[in-house]
PDB file of N, CA and C in Angstrom:
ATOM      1  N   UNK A   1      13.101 -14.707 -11.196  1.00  0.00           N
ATOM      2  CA  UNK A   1      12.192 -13.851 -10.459  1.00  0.00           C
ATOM      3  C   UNK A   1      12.001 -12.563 -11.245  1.00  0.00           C
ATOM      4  N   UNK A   2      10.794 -11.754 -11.620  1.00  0.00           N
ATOM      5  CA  UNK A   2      10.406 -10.965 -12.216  1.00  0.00           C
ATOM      6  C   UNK A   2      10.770  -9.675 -11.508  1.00  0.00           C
ATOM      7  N   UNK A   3      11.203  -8.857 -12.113  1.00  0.00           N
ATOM      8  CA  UNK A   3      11.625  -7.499 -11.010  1.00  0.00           C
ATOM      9  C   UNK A   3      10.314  -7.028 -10.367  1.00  0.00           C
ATOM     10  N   UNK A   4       8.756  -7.280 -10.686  1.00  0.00           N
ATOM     11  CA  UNK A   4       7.714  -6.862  -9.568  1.00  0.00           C
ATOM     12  C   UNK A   4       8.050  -7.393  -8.479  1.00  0.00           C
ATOM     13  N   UNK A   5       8.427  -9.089  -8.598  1.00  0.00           N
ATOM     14  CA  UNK A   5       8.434  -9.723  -7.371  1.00  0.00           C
ATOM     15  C   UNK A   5       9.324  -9.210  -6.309  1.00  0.00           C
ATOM     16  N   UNK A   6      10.577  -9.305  -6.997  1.00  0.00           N
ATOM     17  CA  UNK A   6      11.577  -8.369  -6.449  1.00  0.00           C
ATOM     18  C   UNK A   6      11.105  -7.086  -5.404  1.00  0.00           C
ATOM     19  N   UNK A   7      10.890  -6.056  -6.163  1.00  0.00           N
ATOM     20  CA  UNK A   7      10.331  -4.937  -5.444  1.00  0.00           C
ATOM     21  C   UNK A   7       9.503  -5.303  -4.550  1.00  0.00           C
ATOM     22  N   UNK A   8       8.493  -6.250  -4.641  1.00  0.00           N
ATOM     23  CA  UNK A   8       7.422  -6.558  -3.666  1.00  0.00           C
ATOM     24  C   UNK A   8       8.209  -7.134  -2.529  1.00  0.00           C
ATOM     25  N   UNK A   9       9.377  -7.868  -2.543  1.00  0.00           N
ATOM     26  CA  UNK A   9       9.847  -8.667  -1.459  1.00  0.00           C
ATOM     27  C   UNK A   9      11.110  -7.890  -1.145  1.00  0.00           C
ATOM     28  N   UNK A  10      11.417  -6.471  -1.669  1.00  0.00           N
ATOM     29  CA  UNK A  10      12.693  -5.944  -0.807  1.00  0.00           C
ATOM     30  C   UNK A  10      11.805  -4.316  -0.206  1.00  0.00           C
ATOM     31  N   UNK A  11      12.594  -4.273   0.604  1.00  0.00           N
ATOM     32  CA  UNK A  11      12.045  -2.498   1.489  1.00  0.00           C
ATOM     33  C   UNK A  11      12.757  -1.547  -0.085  1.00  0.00           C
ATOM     34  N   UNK A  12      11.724  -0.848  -0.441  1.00  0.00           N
ATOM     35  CA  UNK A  12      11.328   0.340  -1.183  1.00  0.00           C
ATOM     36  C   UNK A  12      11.691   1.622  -0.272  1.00  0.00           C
ATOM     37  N   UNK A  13      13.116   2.340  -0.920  1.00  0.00           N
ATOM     38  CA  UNK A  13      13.464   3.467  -0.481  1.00  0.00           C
ATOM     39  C   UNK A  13      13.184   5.162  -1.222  1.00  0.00           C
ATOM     40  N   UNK A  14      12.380   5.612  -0.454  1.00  0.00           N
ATOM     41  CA  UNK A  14      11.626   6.581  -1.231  1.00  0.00           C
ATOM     42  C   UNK A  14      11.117   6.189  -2.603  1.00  0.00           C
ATOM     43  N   UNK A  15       9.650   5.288  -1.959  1.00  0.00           N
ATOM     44  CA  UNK A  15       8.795   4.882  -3.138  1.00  0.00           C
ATOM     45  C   UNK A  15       8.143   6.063  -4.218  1.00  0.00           C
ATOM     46  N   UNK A  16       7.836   5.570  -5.246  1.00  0.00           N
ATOM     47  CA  UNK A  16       7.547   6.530  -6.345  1.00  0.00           C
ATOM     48  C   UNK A  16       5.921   5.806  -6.742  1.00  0.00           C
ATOM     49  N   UNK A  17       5.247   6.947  -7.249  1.00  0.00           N
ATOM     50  CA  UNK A  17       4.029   5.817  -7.513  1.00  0.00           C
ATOM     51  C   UNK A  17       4.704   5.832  -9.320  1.00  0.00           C
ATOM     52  N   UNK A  18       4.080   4.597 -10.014  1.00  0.00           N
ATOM     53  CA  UNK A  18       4.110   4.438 -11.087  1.00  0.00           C
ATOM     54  C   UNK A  18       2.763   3.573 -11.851  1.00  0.00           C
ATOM     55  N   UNK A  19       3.446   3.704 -13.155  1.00  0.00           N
ATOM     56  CA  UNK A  19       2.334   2.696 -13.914  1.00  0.00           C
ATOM     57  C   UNK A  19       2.785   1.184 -14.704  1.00  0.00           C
ATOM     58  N   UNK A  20       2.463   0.506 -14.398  1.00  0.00           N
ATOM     59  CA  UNK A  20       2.519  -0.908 -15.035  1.00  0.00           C
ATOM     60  C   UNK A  20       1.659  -0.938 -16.559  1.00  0.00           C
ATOM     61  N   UNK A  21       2.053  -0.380 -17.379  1.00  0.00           N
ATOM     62  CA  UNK A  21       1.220  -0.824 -18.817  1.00  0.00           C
ATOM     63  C   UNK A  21       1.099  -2.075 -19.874  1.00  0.00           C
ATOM     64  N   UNK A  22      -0.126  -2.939 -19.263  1.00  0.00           N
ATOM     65  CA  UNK A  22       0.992  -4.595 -19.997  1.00  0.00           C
ATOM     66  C   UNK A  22       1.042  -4.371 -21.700  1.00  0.00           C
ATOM     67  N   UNK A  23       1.474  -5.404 -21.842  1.00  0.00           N
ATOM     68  CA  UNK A  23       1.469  -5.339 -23.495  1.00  0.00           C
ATOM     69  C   UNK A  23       1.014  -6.710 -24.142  1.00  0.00           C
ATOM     70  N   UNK A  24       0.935  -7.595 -23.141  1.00  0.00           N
ATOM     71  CA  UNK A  24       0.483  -9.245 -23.141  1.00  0.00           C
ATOM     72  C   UNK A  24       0.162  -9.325 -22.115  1.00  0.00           C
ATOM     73  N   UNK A  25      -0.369 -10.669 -21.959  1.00  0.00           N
ATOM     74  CA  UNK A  25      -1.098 -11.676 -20.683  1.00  0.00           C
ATOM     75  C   UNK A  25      -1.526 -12.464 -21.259  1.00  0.00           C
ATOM     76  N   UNK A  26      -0.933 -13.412 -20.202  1.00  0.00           N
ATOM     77  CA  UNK A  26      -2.154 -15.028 -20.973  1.00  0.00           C
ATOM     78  C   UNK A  26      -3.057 -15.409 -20.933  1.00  0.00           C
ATOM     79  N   UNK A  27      -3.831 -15.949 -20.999  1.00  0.00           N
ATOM     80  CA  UNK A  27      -5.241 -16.138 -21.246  1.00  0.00           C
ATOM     81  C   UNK A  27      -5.527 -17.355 -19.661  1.00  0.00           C
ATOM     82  N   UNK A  28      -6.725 -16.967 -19.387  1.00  0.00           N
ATOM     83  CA  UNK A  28      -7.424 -17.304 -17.889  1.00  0.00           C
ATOM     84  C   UNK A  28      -7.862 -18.641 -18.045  1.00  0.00           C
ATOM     85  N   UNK A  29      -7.965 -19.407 -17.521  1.00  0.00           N
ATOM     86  CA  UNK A  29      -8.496 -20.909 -16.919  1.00  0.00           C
ATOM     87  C   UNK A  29     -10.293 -20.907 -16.977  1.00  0.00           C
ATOM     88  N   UNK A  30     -10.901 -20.900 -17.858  1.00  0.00           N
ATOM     89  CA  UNK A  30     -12.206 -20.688 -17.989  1.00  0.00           C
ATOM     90  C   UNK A  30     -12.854 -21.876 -17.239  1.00  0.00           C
ATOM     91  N   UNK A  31     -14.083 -21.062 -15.852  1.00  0.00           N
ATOM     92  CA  UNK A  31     -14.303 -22.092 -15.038  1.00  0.00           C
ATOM     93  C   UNK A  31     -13.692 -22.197 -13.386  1.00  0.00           C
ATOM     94  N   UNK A  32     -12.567 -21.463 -13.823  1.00  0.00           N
ATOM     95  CA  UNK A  32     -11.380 -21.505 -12.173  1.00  0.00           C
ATOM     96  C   UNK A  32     -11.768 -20.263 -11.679  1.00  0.00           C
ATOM     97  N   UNK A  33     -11.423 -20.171 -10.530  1.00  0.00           N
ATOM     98  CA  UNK A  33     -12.369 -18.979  -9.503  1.00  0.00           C
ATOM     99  C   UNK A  33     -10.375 -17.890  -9.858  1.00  0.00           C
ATOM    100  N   UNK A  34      -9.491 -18.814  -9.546  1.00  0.00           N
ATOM    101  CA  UNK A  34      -8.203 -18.039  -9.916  1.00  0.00           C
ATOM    102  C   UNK A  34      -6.906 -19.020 -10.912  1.00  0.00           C
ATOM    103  N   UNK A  35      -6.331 -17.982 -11.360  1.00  0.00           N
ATOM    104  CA  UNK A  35      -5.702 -19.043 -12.571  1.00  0.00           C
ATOM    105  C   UNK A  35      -4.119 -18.094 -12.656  1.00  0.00           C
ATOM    106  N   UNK A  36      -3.283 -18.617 -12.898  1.00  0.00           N
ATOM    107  CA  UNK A  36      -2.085 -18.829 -12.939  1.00  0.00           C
ATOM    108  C   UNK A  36      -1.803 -17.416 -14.515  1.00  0.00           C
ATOM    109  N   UNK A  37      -0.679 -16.403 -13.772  1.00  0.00           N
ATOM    110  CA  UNK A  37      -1.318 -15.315 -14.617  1.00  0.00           C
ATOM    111  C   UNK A  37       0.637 -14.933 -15.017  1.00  0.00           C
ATOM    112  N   UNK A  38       0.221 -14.613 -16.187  1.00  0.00           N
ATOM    113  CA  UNK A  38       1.715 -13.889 -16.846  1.00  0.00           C
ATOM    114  C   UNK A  38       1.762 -12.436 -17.652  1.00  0.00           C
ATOM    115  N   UNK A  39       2.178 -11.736 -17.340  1.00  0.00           N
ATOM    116  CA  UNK A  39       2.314 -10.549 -17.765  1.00  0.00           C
ATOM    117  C   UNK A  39       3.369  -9.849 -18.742  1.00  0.00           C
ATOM    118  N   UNK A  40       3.086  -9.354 -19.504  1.00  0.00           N
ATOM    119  CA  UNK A  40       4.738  -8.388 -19.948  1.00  0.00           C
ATOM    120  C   UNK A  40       4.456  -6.905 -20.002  1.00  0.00           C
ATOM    121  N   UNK A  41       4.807  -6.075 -20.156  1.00  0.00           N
ATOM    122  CA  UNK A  41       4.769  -4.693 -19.904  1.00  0.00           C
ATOM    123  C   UNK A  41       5.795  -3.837 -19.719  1.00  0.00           C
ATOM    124  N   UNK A  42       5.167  -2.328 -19.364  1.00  0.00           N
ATOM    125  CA  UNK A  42       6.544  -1.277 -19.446  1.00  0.00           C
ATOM    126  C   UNK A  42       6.218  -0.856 -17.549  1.00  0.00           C
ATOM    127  N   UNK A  43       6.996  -0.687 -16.957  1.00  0.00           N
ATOM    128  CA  UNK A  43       7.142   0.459 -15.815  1.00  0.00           C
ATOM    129  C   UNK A  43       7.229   1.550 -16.205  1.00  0.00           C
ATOM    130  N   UNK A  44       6.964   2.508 -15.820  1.00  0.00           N
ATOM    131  CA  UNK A  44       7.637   4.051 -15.481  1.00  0.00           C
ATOM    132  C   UNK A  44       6.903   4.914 -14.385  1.00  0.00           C
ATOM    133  N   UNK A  45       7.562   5.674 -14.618  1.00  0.00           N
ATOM    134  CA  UNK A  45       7.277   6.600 -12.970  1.00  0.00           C
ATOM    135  C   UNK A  45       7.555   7.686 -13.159  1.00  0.00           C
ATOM    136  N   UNK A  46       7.676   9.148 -12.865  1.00  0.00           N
ATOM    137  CA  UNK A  46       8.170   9.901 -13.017  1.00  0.00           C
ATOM    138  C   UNK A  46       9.587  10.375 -12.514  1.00  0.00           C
ATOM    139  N   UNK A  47      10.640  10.571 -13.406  1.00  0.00           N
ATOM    140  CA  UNK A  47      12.003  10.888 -13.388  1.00  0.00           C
ATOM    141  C   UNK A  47      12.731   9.089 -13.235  1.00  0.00           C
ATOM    142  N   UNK A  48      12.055   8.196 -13.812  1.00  0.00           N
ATOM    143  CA  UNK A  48      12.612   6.644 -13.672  1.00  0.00           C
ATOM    144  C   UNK A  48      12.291   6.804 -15.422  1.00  0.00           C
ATOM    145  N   UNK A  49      13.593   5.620 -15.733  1.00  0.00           N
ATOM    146  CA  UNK A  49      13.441   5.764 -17.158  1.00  0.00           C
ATOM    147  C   UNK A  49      12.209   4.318 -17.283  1.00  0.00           C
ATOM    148  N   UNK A  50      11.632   3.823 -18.278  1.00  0.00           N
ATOM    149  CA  UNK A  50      10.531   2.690 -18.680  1.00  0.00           C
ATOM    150  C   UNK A  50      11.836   2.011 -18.871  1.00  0.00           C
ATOM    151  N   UNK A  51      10.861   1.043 -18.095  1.00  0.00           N
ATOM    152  CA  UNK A  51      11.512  -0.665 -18.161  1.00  0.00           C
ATOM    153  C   UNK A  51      10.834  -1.502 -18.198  1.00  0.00           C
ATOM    154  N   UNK A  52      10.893  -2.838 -19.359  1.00  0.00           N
ATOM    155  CA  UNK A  52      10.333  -3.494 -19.449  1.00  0.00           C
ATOM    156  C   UNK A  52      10.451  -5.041 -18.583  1.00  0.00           C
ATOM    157  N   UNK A  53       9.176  -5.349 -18.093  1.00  0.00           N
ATOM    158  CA  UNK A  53       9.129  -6.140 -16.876  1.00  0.00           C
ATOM    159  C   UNK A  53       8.122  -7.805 -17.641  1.00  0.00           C
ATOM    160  N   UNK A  54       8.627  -8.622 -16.698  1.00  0.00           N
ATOM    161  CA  UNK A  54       7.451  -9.544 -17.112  1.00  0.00           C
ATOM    162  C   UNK A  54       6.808 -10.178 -15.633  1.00  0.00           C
ATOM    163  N   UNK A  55       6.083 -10.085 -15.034  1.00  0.00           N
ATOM    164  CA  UNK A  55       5.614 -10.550 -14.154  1.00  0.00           C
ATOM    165  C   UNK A  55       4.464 -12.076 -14.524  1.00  0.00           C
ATOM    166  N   UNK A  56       4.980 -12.774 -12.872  1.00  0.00           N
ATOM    167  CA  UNK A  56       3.888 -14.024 -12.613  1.00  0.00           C
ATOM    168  C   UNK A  56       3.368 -14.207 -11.402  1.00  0.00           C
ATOM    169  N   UNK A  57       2.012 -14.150 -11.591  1.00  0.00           N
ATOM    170  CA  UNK A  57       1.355 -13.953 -10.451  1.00  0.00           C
ATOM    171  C   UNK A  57       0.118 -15.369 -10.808  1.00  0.00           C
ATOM    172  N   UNK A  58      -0.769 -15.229  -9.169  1.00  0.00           N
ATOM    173  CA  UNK A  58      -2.381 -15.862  -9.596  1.00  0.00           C
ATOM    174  C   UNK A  58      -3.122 -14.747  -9.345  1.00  0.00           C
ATOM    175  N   UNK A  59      -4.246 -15.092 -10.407  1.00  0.00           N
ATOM    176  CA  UNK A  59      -4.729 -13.651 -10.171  1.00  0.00           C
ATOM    177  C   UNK A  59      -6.465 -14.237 -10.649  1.00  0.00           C
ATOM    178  N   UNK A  60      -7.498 -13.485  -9.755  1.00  0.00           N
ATOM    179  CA  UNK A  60      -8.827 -14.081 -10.371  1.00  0.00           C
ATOM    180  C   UNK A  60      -9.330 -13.881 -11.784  1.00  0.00           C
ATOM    181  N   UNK A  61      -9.923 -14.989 -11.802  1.00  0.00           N
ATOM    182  CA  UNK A  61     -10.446 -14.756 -13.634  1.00  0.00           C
ATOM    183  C   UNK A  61     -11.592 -13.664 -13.336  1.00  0.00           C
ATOM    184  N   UNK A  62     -11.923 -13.045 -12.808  1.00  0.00           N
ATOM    185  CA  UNK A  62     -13.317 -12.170 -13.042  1.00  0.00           C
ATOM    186  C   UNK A  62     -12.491 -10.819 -12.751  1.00  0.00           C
ATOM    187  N   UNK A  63     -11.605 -10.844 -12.246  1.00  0.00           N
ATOM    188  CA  UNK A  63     -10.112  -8.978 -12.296  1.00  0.00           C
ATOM    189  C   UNK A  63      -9.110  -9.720 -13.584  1.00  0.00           C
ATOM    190  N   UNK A  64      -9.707 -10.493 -14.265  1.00  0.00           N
ATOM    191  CA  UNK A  64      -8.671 -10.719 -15.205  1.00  0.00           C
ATOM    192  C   UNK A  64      -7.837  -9.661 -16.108  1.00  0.00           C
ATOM    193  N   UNK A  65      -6.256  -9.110 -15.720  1.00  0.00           N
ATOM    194  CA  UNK A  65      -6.052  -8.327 -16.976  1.00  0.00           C
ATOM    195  C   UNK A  65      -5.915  -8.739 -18.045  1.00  0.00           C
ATOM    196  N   UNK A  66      -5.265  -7.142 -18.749  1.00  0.00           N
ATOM    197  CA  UNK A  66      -6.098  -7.562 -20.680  1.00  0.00           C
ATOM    198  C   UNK A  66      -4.292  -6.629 -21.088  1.00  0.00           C
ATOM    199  N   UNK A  67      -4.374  -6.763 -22.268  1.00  0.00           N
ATOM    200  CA  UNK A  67      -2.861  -5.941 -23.120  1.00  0.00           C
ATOM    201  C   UNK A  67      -3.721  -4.779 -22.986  1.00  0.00           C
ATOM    202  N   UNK A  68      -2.869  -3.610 -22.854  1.00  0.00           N
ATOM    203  CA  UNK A  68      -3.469  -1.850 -22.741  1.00  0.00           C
ATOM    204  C   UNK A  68      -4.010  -1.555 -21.370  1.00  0.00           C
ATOM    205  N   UNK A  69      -3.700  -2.249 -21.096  1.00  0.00           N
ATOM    206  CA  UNK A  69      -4.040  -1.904 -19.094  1.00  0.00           C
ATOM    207  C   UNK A  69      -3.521  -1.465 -18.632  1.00  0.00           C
ATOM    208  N   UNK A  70      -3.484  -0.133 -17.380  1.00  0.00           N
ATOM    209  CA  UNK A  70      -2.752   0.202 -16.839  1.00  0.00           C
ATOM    210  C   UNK A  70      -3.095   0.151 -15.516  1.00  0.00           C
ATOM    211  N   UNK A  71      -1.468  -0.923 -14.719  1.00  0.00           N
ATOM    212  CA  UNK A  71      -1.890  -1.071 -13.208  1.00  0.00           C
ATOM    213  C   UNK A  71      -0.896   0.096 -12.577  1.00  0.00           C
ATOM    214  N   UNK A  72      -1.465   0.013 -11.330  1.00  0.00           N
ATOM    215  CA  UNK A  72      -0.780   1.089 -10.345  1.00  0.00           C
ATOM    216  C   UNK A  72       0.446   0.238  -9.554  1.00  0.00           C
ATOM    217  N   UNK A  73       2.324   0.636  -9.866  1.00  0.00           N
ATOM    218  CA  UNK A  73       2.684   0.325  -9.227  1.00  0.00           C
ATOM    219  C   UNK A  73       3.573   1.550  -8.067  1.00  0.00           C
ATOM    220  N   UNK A  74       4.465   0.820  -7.452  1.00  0.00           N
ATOM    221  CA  UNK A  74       5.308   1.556  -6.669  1.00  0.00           C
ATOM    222  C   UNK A  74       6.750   1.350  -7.049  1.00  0.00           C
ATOM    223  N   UNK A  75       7.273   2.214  -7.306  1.00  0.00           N
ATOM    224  CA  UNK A  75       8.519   1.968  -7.475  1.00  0.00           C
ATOM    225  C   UNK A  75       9.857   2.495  -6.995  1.00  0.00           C
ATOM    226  N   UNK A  76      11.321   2.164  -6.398  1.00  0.00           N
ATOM    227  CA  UNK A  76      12.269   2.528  -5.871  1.00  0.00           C
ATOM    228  C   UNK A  76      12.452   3.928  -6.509  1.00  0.00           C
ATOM    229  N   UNK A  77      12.347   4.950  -5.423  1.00  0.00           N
ATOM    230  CA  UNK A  77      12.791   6.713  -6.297  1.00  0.00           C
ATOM    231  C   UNK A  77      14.460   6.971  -6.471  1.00  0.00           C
ATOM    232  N   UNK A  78      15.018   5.278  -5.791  1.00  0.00           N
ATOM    233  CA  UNK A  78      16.341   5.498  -6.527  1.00  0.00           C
ATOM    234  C   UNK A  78      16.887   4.788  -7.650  1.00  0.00           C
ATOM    235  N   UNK A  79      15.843   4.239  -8.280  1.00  0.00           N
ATOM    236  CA  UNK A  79      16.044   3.400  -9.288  1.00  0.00           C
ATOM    237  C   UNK A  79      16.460   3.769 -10.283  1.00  0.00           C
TER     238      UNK A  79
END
């Protein structure tokens, strides 16, 4: 399990906003409305040190991400 998933499926104690910056992703299902999606990237947040994460999700091919993206996450402010 990818530590996004993680965070997404436990209660967040004094959430932090952060940024997800990928550095890869795999390439989309050309044709599929949504396609089976892999990520690697850094976290950070402010006063959280960067950690590198790999997330798996489905995600639509037309919001397809790209390497140099930055998503919006949330992250534990006691992490």
């Amino acid at each position: 399990m990818g530590a996004l998933n993680w965070l997404r499926n436990h209660r967040l104690t004094d959430p932090v906003p952060g940024r997800y910056r990928l550095t890869a992703c795999s390439a989309g299902s050309n044709g599929a409305v949504y396609s089976n999606c892999r990520m690697e990237g850094v976290v950070s947040a402010d006063g959280i040190a960067p950690l590198a994460v790999e997330h798996y999700c489905t995600a639509p091919t037309k919001k397809w991400p790209y390497p140099g993206q930055e998503l919006p996450v949330l992250v534990p402010g006691d992490a």
